[in-house]
Protein backbone atom coordinates (compact mmCIF):
# COMPACT_ATOMS: atom_id res chain seq x y z
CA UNK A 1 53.90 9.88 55.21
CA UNK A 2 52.95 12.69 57.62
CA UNK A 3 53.49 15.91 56.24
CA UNK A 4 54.01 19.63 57.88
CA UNK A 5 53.36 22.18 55.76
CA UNK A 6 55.55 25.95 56.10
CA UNK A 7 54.33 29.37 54.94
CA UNK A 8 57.84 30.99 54.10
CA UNK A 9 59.71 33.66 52.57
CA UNK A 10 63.48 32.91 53.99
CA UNK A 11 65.07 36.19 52.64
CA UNK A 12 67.60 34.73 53.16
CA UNK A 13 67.65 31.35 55.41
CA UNK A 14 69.11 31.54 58.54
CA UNK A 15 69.24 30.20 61.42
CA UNK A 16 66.02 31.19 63.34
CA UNK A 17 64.40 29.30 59.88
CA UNK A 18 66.20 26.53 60.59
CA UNK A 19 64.95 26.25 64.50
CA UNK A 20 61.02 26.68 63.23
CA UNK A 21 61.72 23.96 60.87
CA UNK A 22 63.00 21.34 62.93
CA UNK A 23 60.59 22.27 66.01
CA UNK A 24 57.92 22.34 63.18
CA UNK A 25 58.85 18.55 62.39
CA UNK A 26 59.45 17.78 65.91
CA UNK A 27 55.93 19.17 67.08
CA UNK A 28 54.05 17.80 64.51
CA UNK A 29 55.42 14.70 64.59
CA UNK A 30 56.32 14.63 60.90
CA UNK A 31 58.27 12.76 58.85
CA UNK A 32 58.53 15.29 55.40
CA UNK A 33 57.93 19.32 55.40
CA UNK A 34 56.33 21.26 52.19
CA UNK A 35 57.22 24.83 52.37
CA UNK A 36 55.19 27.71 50.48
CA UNK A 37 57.60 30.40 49.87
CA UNK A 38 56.92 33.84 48.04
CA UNK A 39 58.74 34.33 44.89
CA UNK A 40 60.62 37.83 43.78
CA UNK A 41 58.61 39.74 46.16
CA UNK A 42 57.57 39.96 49.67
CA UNK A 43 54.38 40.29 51.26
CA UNK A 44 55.61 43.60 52.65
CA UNK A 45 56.13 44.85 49.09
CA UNK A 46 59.85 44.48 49.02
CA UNK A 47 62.16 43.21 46.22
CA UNK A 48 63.43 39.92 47.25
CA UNK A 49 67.18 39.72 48.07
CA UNK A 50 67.71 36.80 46.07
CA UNK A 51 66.05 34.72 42.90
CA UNK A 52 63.63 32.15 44.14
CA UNK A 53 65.65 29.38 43.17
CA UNK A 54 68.27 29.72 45.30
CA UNK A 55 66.00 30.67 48.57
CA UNK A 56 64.48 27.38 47.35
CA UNK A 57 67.65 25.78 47.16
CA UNK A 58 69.12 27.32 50.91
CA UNK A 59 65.71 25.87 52.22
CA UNK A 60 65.94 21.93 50.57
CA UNK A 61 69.94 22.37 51.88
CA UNK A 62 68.73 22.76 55.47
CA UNK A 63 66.53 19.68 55.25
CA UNK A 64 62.94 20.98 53.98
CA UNK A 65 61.68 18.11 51.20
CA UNK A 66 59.41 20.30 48.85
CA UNK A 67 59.50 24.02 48.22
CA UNK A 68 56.14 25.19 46.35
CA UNK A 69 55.72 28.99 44.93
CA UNK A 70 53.20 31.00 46.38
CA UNK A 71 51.68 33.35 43.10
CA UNK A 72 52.87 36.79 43.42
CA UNK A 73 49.32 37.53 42.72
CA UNK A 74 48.97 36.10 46.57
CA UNK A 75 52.82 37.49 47.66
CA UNK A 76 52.15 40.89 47.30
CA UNK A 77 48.42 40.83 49.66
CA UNK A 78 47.79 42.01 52.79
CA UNK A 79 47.65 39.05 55.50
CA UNK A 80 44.51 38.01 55.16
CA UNK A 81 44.74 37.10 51.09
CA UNK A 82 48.15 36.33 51.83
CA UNK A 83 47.50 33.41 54.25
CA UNK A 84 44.36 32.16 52.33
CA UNK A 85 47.07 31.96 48.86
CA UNK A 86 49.53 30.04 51.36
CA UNK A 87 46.46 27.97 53.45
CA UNK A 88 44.56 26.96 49.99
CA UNK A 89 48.17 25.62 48.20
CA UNK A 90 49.02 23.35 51.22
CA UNK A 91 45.38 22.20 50.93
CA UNK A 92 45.45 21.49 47.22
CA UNK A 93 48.48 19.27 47.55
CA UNK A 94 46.32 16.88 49.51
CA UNK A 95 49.55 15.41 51.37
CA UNK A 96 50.01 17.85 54.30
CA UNK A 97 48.79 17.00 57.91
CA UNK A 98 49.63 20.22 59.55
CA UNK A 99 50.10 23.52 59.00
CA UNK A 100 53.10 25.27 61.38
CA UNK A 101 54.00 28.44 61.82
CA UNK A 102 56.06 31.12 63.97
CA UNK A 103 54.12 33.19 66.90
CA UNK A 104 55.21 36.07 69.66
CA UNK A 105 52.94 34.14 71.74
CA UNK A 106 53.79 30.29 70.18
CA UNK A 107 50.28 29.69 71.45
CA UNK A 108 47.31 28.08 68.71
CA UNK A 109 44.64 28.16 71.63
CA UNK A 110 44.34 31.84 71.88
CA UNK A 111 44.00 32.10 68.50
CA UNK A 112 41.52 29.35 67.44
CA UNK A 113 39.24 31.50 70.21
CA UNK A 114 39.57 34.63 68.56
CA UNK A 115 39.04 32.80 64.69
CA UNK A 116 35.99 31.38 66.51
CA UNK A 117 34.53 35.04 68.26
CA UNK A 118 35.64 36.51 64.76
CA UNK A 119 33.13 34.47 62.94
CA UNK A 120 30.31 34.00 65.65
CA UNK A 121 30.02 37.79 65.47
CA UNK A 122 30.62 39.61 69.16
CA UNK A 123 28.51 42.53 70.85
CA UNK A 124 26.70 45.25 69.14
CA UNK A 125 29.12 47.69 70.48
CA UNK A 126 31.85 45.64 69.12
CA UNK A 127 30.60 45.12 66.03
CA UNK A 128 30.00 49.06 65.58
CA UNK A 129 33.59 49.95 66.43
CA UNK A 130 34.59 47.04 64.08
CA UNK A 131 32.40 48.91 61.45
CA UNK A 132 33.73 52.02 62.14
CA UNK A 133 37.62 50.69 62.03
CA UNK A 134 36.85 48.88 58.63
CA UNK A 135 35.97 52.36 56.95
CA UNK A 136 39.06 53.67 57.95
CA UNK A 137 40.92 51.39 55.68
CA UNK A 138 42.27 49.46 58.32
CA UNK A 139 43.05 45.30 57.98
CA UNK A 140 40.43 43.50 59.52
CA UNK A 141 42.71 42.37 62.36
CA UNK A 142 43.93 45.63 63.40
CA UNK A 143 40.55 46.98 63.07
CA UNK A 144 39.41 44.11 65.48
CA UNK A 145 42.50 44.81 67.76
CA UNK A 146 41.46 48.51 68.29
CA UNK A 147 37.55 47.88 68.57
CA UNK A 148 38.62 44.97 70.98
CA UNK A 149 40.88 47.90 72.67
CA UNK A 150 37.72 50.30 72.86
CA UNK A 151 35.40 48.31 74.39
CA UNK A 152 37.64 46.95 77.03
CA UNK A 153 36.73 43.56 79.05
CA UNK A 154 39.26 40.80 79.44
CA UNK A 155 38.85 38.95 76.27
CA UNK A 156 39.04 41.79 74.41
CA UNK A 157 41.93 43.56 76.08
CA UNK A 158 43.45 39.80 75.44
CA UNK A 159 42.49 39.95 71.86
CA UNK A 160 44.27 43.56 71.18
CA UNK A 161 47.23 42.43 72.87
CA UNK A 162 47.26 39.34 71.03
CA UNK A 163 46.74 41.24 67.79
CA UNK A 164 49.43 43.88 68.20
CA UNK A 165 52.01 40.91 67.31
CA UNK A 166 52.66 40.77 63.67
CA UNK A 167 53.68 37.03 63.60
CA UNK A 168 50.18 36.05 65.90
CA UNK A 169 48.23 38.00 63.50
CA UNK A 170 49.27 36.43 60.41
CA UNK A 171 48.74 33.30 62.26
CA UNK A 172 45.13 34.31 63.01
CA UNK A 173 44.79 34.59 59.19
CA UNK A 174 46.30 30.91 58.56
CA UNK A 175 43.43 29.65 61.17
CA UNK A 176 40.63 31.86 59.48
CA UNK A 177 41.99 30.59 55.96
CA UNK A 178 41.85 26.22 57.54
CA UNK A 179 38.44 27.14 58.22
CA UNK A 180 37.05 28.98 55.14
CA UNK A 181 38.64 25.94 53.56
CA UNK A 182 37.31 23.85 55.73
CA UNK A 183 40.25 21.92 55.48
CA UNK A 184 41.57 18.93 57.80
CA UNK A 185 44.95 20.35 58.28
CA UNK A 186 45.26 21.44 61.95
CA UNK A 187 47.20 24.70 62.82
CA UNK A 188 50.07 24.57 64.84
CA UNK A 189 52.22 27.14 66.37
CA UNK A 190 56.20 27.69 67.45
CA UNK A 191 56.89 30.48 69.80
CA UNK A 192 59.46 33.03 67.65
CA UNK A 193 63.03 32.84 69.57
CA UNK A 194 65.03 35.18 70.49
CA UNK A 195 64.81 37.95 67.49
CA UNK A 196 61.71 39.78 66.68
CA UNK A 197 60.15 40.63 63.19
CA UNK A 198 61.38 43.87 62.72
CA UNK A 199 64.56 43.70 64.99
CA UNK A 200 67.33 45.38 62.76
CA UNK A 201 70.09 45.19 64.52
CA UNK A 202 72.69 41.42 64.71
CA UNK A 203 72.16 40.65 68.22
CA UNK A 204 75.45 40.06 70.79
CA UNK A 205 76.39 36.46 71.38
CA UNK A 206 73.38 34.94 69.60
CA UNK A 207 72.61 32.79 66.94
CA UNK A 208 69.52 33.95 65.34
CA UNK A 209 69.06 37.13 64.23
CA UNK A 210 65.91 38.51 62.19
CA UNK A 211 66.40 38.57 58.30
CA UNK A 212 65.90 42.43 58.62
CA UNK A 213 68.50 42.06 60.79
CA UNK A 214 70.72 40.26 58.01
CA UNK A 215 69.50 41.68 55.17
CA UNK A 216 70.88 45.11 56.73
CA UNK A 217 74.26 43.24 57.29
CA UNK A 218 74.83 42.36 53.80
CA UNK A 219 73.86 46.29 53.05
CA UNK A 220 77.00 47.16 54.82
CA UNK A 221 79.50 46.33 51.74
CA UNK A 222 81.98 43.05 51.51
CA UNK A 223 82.21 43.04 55.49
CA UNK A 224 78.63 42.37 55.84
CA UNK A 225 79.01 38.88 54.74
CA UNK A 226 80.92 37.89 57.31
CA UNK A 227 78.59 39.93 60.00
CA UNK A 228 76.22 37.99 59.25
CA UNK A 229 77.99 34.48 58.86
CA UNK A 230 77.24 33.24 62.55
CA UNK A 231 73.34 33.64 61.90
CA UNK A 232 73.26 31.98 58.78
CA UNK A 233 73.32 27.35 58.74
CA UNK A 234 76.91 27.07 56.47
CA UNK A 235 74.79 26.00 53.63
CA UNK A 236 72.86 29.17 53.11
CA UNK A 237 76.37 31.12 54.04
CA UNK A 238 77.93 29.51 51.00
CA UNK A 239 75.05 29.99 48.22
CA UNK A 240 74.77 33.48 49.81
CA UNK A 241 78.77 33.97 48.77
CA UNK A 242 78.26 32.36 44.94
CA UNK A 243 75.33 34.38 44.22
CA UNK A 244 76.95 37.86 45.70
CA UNK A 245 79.97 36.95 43.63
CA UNK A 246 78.06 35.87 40.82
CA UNK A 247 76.31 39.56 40.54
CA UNK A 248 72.88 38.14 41.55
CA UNK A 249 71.78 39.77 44.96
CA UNK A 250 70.03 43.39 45.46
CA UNK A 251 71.03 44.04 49.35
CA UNK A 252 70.14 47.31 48.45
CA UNK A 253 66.40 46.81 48.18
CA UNK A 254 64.31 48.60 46.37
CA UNK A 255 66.61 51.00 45.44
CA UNK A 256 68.10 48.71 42.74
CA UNK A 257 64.39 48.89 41.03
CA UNK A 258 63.92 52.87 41.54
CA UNK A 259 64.61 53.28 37.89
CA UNK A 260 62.09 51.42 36.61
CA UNK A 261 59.80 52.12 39.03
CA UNK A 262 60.03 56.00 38.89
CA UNK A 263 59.64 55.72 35.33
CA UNK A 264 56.66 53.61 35.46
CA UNK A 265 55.61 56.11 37.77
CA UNK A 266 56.32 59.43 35.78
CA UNK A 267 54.96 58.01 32.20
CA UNK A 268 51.70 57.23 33.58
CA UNK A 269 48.88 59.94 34.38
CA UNK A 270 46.94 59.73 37.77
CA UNK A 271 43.76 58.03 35.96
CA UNK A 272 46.08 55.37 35.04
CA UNK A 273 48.09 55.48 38.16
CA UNK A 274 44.42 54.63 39.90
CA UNK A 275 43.97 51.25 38.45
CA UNK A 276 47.14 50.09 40.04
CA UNK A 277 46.11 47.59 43.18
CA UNK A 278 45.74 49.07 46.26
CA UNK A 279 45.43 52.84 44.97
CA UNK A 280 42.77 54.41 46.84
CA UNK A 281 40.96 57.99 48.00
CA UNK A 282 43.46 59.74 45.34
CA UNK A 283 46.31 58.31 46.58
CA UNK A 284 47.40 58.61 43.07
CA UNK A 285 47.52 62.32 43.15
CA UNK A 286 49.21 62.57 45.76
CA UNK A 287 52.10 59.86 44.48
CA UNK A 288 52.34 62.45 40.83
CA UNK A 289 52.10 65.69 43.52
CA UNK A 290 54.96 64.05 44.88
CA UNK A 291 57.30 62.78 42.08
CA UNK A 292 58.48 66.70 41.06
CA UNK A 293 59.17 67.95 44.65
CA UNK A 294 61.75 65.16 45.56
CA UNK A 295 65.00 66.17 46.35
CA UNK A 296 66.43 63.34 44.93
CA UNK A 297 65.34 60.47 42.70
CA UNK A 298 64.89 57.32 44.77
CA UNK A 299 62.67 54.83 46.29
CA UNK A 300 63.13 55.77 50.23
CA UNK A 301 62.46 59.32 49.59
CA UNK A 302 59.41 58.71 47.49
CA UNK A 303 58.31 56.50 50.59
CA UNK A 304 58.91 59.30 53.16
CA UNK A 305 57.05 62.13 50.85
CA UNK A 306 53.50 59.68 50.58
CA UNK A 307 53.70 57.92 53.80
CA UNK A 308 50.77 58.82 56.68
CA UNK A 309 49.87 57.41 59.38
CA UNK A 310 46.92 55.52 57.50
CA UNK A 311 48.89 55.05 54.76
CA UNK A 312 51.66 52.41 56.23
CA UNK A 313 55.12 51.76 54.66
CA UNK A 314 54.19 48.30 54.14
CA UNK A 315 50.75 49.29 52.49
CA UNK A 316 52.64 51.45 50.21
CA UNK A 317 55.28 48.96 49.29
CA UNK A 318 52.82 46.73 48.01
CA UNK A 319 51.36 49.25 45.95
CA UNK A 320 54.59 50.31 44.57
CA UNK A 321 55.40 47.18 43.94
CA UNK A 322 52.08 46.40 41.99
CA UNK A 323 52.67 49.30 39.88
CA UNK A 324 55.72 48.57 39.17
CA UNK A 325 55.14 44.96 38.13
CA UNK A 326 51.66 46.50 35.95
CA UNK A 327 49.61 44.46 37.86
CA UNK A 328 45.38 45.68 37.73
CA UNK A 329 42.22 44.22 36.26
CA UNK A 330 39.35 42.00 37.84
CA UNK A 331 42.28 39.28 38.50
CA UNK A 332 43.42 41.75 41.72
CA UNK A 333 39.91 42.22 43.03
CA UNK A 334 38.26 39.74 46.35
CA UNK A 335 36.04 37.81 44.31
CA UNK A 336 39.10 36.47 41.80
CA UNK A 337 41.20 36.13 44.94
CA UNK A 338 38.88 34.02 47.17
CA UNK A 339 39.19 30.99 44.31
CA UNK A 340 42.68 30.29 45.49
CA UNK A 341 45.54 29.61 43.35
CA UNK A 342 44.99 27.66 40.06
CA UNK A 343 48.09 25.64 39.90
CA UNK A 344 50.41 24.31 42.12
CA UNK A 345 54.27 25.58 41.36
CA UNK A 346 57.42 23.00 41.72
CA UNK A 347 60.75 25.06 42.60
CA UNK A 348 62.71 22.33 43.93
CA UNK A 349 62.58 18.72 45.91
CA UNK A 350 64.52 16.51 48.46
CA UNK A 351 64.39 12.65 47.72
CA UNK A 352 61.00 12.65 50.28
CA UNK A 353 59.88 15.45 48.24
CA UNK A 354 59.98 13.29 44.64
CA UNK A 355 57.91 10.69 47.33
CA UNK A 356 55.59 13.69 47.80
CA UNK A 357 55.17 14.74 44.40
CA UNK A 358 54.22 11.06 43.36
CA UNK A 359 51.72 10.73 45.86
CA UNK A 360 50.32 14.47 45.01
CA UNK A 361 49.43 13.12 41.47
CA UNK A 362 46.83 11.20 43.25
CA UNK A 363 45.93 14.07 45.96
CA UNK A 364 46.38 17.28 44.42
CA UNK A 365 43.35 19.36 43.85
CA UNK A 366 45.22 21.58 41.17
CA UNK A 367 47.71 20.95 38.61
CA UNK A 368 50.96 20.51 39.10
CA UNK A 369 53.27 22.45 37.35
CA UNK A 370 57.08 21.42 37.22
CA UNK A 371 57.66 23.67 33.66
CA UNK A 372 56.26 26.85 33.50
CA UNK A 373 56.25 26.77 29.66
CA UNK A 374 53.71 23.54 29.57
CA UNK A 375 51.08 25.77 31.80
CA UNK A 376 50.57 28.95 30.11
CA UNK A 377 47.69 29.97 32.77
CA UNK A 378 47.43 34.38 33.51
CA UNK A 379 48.46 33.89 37.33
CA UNK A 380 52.06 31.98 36.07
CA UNK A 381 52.67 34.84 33.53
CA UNK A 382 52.58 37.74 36.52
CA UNK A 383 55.04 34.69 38.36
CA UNK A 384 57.51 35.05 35.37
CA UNK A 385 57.48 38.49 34.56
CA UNK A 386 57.83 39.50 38.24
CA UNK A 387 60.92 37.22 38.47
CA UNK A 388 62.09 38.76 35.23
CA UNK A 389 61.90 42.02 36.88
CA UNK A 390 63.65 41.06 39.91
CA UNK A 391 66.83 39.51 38.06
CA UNK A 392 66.48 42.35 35.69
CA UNK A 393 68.09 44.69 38.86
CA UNK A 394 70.72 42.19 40.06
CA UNK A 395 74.31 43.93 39.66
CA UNK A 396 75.12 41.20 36.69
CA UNK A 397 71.76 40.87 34.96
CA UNK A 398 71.42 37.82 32.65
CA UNK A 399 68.91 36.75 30.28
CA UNK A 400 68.78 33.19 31.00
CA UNK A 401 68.35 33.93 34.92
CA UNK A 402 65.89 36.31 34.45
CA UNK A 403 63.32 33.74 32.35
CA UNK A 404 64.62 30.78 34.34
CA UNK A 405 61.00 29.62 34.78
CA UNK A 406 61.55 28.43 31.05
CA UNK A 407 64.76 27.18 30.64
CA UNK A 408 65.52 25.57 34.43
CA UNK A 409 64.21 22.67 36.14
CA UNK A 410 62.98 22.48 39.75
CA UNK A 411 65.79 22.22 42.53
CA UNK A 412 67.56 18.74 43.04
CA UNK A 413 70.80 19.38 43.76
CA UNK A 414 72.12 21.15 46.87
C-alpha cells in the first residue's frame, strides 16, 4: 500500500490541514497517510490548545489513517532536531513512501539544491560568515540565510530568500534529516494556500485561515467559536464544541500554565535555572533579574521583560517550556538526540491504519507502542508527564484525562 507520511501539529485542524492532506495523497499518489503530530506542546514552545487525543481524533475524522506521537523530547527542538524526530519516526515505521509537507514556495527542487550545497561545503568566504553566524547563536539555516545574504551572487541571494520562509526552512530540515537517514522516502512539497504561518487575523471570504489565526478566534470568548466555524471541516468544529464544553481547552495559552511555571521559576536558584535546555550566556540571570520587577504576574509579560533580538520569542518559549516540564540531563544534549526516537507511539487509527500497523510489525525499526504502561522507556515518561501537565491547566482538570496514556486506548472511533 503506498504510504505518505505528514509532519503535523493541527492545533486545531482546519481547513488549510485538510487541503495539504488531500493534495498530499493526490501528489504522491497514495493510497493511506501516517501523520507525526506533536503532543501537549509545540515546537514553538507553546501549550497545546487541546489534549493529543482529540487533535488525533479531528485528524483520523478528516480522513488521515494513522496518527503517530512525535516525543516531546523532539516537540519542543528547534527545526533542525525537530524534523530529524519527525524524518527518523516515518522511517522507522518502514511503510511510508513519501514524505509531504507545506512550503511558501511549494517547490522540493530548490531545496534538495540547497540540502546538497549545505553538505558539499560552499566558498571560503561563505563558510567564514557561516562560522561567524553560528557563534552568534543563530539556527544553522538562518545563519546560512544571512551568510548567503552577505556574500551576494544569485544562488545565494536565492538561498536567503528561500530561507526567510519559515515553512521552506523547516522543509530544508525534513530533506537534510531523508539524507542523514539515508532513507528511501522522497520529499515532497505543497505550496501553503492562501494564509501564512503567522497570519493572525480570520481572513474575508476565505476558507482557510492560519491556526494562529483560529486559535486567536477561540481567545475571543463564546463568540469565537462560531468565528472560526467556516475555517474549520464540521468534524473538527464539533469535537472543538465537546471539548470547550467539556472544560478541556486552554485558548488562553500559556497563560493557563503561568502558575506553575512562575513557581517553578521562583523556587529554583539561577545555578539550577542553568541546567534547564536551552539556557545559555546567563540567560538565567537575567530570567531571576526579571521575575521581581514585573508589574504583574504572567507569562506574556515575563516574555516581553527577557526577550532580545537574539533571544527570539520562540527560542524562549521552548525554554520556558522545558523548565517548566523539568526537562535537563545528557538525554537533551546532540549526541542523545541524533539516535532518533526509541519507540514508535500509537494515538489513534483508521481501518487502513490497523492495515498499516499489521504490516509495521514486519517493517518497523522500533517498537511499537499502543499502551504506554507496557513500555516504561525515559523518553515515554517526559510524553506522559508533559500531557499530565497540559490537562492539569484545562478549565475542568481531571485525573483520568490527565494520565490518559495509561488508562485509554489509541483512537478508533470518530
Amino acid at each position: 500500500m503506498k504510504t505518505v507520511g505528514l509532519v503535523v501539529e493541527y492545533n486545531p485542524f482546519h481547513n488549510g490541514h485538510l487541503f495539504h492532506l488531500r493534495r498530499s495523497l493526490d501528489i504522491s499518489g497514495a493510497e493511506a497517510s501516517v501523520a507525526v503530530m506533536s503532543g501537549p506542546f509545540m515546537q514553538r514552545g507553546e501549550p497545546a490548545l487541546l489534549s493529543k487525543r482529540a487533535r488525533a481524533e479531528m485528524a483520523l475524522a478528516a480522513g488521515v489513517d494513522l496518527v503517530l506521537e512525535l516525543p516531546v523530547l523532539y516537540a519542543l527542538q528547534p527545526a533542525e532536531w525537530f524534523a530529524f524526530g519527525a524524518v527518523s519516526l516515518l522511517d522507522a515505521s518502514g511503510v511510508v513512501d513519501s514524505v509531504c509537507f507545506g512550503s511558501e514556495s511549494g517547490e522540493i527542487a530548490p531545496l534538495l539544491d540547497l540540502a546538497s550545497r549545505m553538505q558539499a561545503g560552499e566558498s571560503p568566504a561563505l563558510r567564514e560568515a557561516l562560522r561567524q553566524a553560528l557563534a552568534e547563536g543563530l539556527s544553522f539555516p538562518a545563519a546560512y540565510a544571512r551568510a548567503a545574504q552577505e556574500q551576494g551572487g544569485g544562488d545565494s541571494a536565492a538561498a536567503a530568500a528561500l530561507l526567510g520562509n519559515p515553512n521552506d526552512t523547516l522543509g530544508l530540515h525534513y530533506v537534510l534529516a531523508l539524507r542523514r537517514l539515508a532513507s528511501g522516502m522522497a520529499p515532497l512539497a505543497v505550496r501553503r494556500e492562501q494564509a501564512g504561518y503567522h497570519d493572525a487575523g480570520l481572513p474575508g471570504g476565505g476558507a482557510i485561515a492560519s491556526a494562529t489565526a483560529v486559535r486567536a478566534a477561540l481567545a475571543r470568548g463564546a463568540g469565537g467559536l462560531s468565528e472560526a466555524a467556516p475555517y474549520l471541516p464540521p468534524s473538527s468544529l464539533r469535537i472543538l464544541r465537546r471539548e470547550a464544553e467539556a472544560g478541556r481547552m486552554l485558548p488562553e495559552g500559556w497563560e493557563a500554565l503561568a502558575q506553575p511555571l512562575l513557581t517553578s521559576l521562583i523556587t529554583r536558584p539561577p545555578e539550577e535555572l542553568a541546567l534547564v535546555p536551552g539556557m545559555a550566556e546567563g540567560l538565567e540571570h537575567r530570567i531571576a533579574a526579571a521575575l521581581p520587577r514585573l508589574p504583574v504576574p504572567g507569562v506574556e509579560v515575563l516574555l516581553a521583560a527577557i526577550k532580545t533580538k537574539r533571544y527570539t520569542r520562540t527560542r524562549l518559549q521552548r525554554l520556558l517550556a522545558h523548565a517548566l516540564l523539568n526537562h535537563r540531563g545528557p538525554m537533551f544534549g546532540r549526541d542523545s538526540l541524533a539516535r532518533g526516537p526509541q519507540y514508535i507511539r500509537v494515538l489513534g487509527f483508521s481501518p487502513t491504519g490497523r492495515q498499516l500497523l499489521k504490516s509495521m510489525k514486519k517493517t518497523a525499526k522500533l517498537p511499537v507502542v499502543v499502551r504506554a504502561a507496557d513500555f516504561p522507556h525515559p523518553q515515554l515518561q517526559l510524553d506522559i508527564r508533559a500531557s499530565a501537565v497540559q490537562a492539569s491547566a484545562f478549565p475542568s482538570p481531571d485525573v483520568r484525562e490527565m494520565y490518559a496514556d495509561y488508562y485509554a486506548p489509541p483512537i478508533t472511533e470518530y
